[in-house]
C-alpha atoms as a PDB file:
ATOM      1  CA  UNK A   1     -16.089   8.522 -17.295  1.00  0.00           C
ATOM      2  CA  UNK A   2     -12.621   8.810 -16.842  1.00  0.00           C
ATOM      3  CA  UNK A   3     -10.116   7.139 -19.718  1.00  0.00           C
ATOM      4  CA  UNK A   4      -8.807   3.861 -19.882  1.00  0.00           C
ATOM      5  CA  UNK A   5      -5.245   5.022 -19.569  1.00  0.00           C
ATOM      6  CA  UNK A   6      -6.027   6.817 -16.745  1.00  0.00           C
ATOM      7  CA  UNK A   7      -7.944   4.105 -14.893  1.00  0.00           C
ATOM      8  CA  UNK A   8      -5.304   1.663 -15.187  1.00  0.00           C
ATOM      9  CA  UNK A   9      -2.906   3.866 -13.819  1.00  0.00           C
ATOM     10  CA  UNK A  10      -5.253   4.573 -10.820  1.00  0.00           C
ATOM     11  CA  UNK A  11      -5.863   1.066 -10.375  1.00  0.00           C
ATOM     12  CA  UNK A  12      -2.192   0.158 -10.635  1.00  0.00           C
ATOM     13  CA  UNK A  13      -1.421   2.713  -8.063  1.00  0.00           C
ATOM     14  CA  UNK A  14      -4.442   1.410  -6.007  1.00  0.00           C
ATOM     15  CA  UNK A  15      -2.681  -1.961  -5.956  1.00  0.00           C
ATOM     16  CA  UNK A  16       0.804  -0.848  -4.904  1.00  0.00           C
ATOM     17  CA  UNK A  17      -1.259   1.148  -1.856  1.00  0.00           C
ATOM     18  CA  UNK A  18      -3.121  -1.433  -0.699  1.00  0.00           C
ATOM     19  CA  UNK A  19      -0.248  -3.926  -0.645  1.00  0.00           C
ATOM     20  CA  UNK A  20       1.557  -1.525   1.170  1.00  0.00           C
ATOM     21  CA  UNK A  21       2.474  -2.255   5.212  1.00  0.00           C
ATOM     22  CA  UNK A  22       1.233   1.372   5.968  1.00  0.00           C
ATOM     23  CA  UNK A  23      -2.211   1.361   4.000  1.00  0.00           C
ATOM     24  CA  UNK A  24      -4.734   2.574   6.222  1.00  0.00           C
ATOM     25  CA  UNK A  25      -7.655   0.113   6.999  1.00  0.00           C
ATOM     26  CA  UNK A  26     -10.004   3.584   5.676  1.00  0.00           C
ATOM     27  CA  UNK A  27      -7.926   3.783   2.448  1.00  0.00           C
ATOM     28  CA  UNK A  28      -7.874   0.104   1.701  1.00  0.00           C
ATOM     29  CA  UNK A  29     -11.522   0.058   1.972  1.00  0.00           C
ATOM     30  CA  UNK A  30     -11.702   3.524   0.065  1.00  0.00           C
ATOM     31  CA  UNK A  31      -9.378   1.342  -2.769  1.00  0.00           C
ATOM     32  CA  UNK A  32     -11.424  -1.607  -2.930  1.00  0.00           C
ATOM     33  CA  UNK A  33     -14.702   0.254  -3.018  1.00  0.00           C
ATOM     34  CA  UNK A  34     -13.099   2.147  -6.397  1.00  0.00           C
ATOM     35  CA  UNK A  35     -12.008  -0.793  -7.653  1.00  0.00           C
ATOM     36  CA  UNK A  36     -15.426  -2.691  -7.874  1.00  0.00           C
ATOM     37  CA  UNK A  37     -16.648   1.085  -8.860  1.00  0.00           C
ATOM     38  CA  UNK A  38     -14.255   1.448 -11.657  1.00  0.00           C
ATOM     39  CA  UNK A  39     -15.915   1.529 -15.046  1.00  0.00           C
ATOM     40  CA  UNK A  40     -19.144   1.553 -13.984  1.00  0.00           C
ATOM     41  CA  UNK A  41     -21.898   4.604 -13.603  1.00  0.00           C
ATOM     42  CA  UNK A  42     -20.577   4.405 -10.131  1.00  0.00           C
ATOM     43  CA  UNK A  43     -17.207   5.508 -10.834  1.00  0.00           C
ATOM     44  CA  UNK A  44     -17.321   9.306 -10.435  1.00  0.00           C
ATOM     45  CA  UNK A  45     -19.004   9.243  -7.052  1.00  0.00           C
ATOM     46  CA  UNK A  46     -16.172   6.368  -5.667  1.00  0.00           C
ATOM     47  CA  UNK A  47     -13.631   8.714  -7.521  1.00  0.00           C
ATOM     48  CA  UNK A  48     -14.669  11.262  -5.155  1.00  0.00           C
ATOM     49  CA  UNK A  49     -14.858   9.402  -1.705  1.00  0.00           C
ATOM     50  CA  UNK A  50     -10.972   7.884  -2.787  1.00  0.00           C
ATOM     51  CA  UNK A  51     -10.134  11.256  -3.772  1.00  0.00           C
ATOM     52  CA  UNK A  52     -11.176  12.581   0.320  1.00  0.00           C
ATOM     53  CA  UNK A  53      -9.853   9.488   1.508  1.00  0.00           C
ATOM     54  CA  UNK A  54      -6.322   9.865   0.392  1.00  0.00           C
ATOM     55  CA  UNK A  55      -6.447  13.666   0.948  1.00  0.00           C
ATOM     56  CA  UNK A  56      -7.247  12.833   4.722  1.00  0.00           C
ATOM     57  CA  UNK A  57      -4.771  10.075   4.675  1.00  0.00           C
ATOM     58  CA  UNK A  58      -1.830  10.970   3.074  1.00  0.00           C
ATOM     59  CA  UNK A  59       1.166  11.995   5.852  1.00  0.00           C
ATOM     60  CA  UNK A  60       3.169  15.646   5.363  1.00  0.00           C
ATOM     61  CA  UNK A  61       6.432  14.823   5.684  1.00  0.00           C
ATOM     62  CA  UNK A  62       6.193  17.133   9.077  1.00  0.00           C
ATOM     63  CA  UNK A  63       3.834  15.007  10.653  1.00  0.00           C
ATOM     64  CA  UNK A  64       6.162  11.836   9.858  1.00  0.00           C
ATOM     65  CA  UNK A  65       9.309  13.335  11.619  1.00  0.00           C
ATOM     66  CA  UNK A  66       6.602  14.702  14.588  1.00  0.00           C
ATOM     67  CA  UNK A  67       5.772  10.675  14.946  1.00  0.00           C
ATOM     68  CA  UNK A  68       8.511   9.054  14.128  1.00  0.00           C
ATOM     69  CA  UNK A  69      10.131  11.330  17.598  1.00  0.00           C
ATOM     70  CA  UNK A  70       7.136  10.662  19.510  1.00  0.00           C
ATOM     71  CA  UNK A  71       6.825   8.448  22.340  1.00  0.00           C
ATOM     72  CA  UNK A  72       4.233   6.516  19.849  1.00  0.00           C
ATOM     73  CA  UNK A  73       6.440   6.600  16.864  1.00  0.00           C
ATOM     74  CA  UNK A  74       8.860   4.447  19.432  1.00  0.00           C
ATOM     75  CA  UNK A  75       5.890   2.080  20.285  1.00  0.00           C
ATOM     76  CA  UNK A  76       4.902   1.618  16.666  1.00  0.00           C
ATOM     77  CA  UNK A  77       8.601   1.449  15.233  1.00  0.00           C
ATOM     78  CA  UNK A  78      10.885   0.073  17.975  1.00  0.00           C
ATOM     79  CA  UNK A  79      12.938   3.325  19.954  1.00  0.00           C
ATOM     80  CA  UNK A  80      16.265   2.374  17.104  1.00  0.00           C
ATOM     81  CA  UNK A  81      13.662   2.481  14.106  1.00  0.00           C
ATOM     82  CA  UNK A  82      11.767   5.383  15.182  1.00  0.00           C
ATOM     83  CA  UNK A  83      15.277   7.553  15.178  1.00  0.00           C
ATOM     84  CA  UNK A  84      16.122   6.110  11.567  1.00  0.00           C
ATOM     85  CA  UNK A  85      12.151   7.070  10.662  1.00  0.00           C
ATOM     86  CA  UNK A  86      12.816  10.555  11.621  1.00  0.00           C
ATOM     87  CA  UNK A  87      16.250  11.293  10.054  1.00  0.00           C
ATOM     88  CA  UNK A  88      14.947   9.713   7.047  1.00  0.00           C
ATOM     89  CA  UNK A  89      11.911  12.124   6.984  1.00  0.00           C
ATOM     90  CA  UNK A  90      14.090  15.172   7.811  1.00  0.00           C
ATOM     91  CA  UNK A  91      16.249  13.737   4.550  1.00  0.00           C
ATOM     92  CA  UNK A  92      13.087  13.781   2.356  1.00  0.00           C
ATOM     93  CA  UNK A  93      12.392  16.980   3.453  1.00  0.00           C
ATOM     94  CA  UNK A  94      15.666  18.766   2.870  1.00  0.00           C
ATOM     95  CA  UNK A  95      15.102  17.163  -0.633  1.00  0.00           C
ATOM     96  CA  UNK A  96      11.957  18.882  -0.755  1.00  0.00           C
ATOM     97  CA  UNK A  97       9.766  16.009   0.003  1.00  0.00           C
ATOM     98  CA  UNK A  98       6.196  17.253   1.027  1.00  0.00           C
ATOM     99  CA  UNK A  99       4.909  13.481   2.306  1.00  0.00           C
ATOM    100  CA  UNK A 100       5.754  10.702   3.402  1.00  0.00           C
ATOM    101  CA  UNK A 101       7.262   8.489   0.888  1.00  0.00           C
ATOM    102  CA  UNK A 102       6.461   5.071   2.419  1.00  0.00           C
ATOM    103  CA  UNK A 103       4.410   2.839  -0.416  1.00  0.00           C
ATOM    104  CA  UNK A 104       1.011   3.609   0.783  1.00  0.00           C
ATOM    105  CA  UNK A 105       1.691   7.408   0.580  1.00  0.00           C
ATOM    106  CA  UNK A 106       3.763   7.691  -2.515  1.00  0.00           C
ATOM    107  CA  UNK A 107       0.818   5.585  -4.493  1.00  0.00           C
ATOM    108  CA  UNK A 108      -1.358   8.010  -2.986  1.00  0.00           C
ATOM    109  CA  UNK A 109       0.798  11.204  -3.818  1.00  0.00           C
ATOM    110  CA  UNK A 110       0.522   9.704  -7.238  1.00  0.00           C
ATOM    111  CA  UNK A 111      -3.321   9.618  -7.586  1.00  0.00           C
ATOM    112  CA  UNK A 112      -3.570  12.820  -6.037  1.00  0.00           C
ATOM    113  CA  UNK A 113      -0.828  14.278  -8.564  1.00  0.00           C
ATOM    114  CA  UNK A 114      -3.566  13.225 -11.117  1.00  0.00           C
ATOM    115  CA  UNK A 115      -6.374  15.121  -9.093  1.00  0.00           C
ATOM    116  CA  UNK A 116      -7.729  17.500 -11.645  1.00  0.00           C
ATOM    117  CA  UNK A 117      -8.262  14.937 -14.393  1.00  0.00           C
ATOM    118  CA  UNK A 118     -10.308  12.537 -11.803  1.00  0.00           C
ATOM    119  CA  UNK A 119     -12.650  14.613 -10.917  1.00  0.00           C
END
């Protein structure tokens, strides 16, 4: 069993995801699943499926800027928003940025920057 320190974090960062715009409808469920999980003899296996989840998720910064020029990056973002999208994501990367950093990938960044002690 994990901590309590370390579960509140996860659930914190768990909360921030799922409210996010850009939370997939896989990783919300993957969230929600952990959540009920958390604390219980369950915890460890839903620790795992969140962990693959958010590993499969997550967005490198690459495939952001590949999108965000795409002809579905303009469907999804508007043609003006897409362009913004990508310069923002070559930004991040310049910066050194290895994902995404909207607020469903930087709360998963987060829990995955916490990998080794989950599992």
């Amino acid at each position: 069993m994990m901590n309590q320190k370390l579960r509140e974090f996860v659930t914190e960062k768990l909360n921030d995801m799922t409210a996010a715009f850009s939370c997939s409808a896989e990783a919300k469920a993957a969230a929600e699943s952990w959540l009920a999980a958390a604390g219980t003899e369950g915890e460890a296996e839903e620790t795992k499926k969140l962990i693959a989840e958010l590993e499969e998720d997550i967005m490198p910064v690459d495939t952001l800027i590949a999108f965000a020029g795409s002809e579905a990056g303009a469907q999804v973002f508007g043609a003006e928003k897409a362009k913004e999208v990508a310069a923002h994501g070559e930004g991040i990367k310049a910066a050194g940025a290895k994902y995404c950093d909207c607020p469903a990938c930087a709360a998963a960044e987060a829990i995955l920057g916490k990998k080794d002690e989950l599992l």
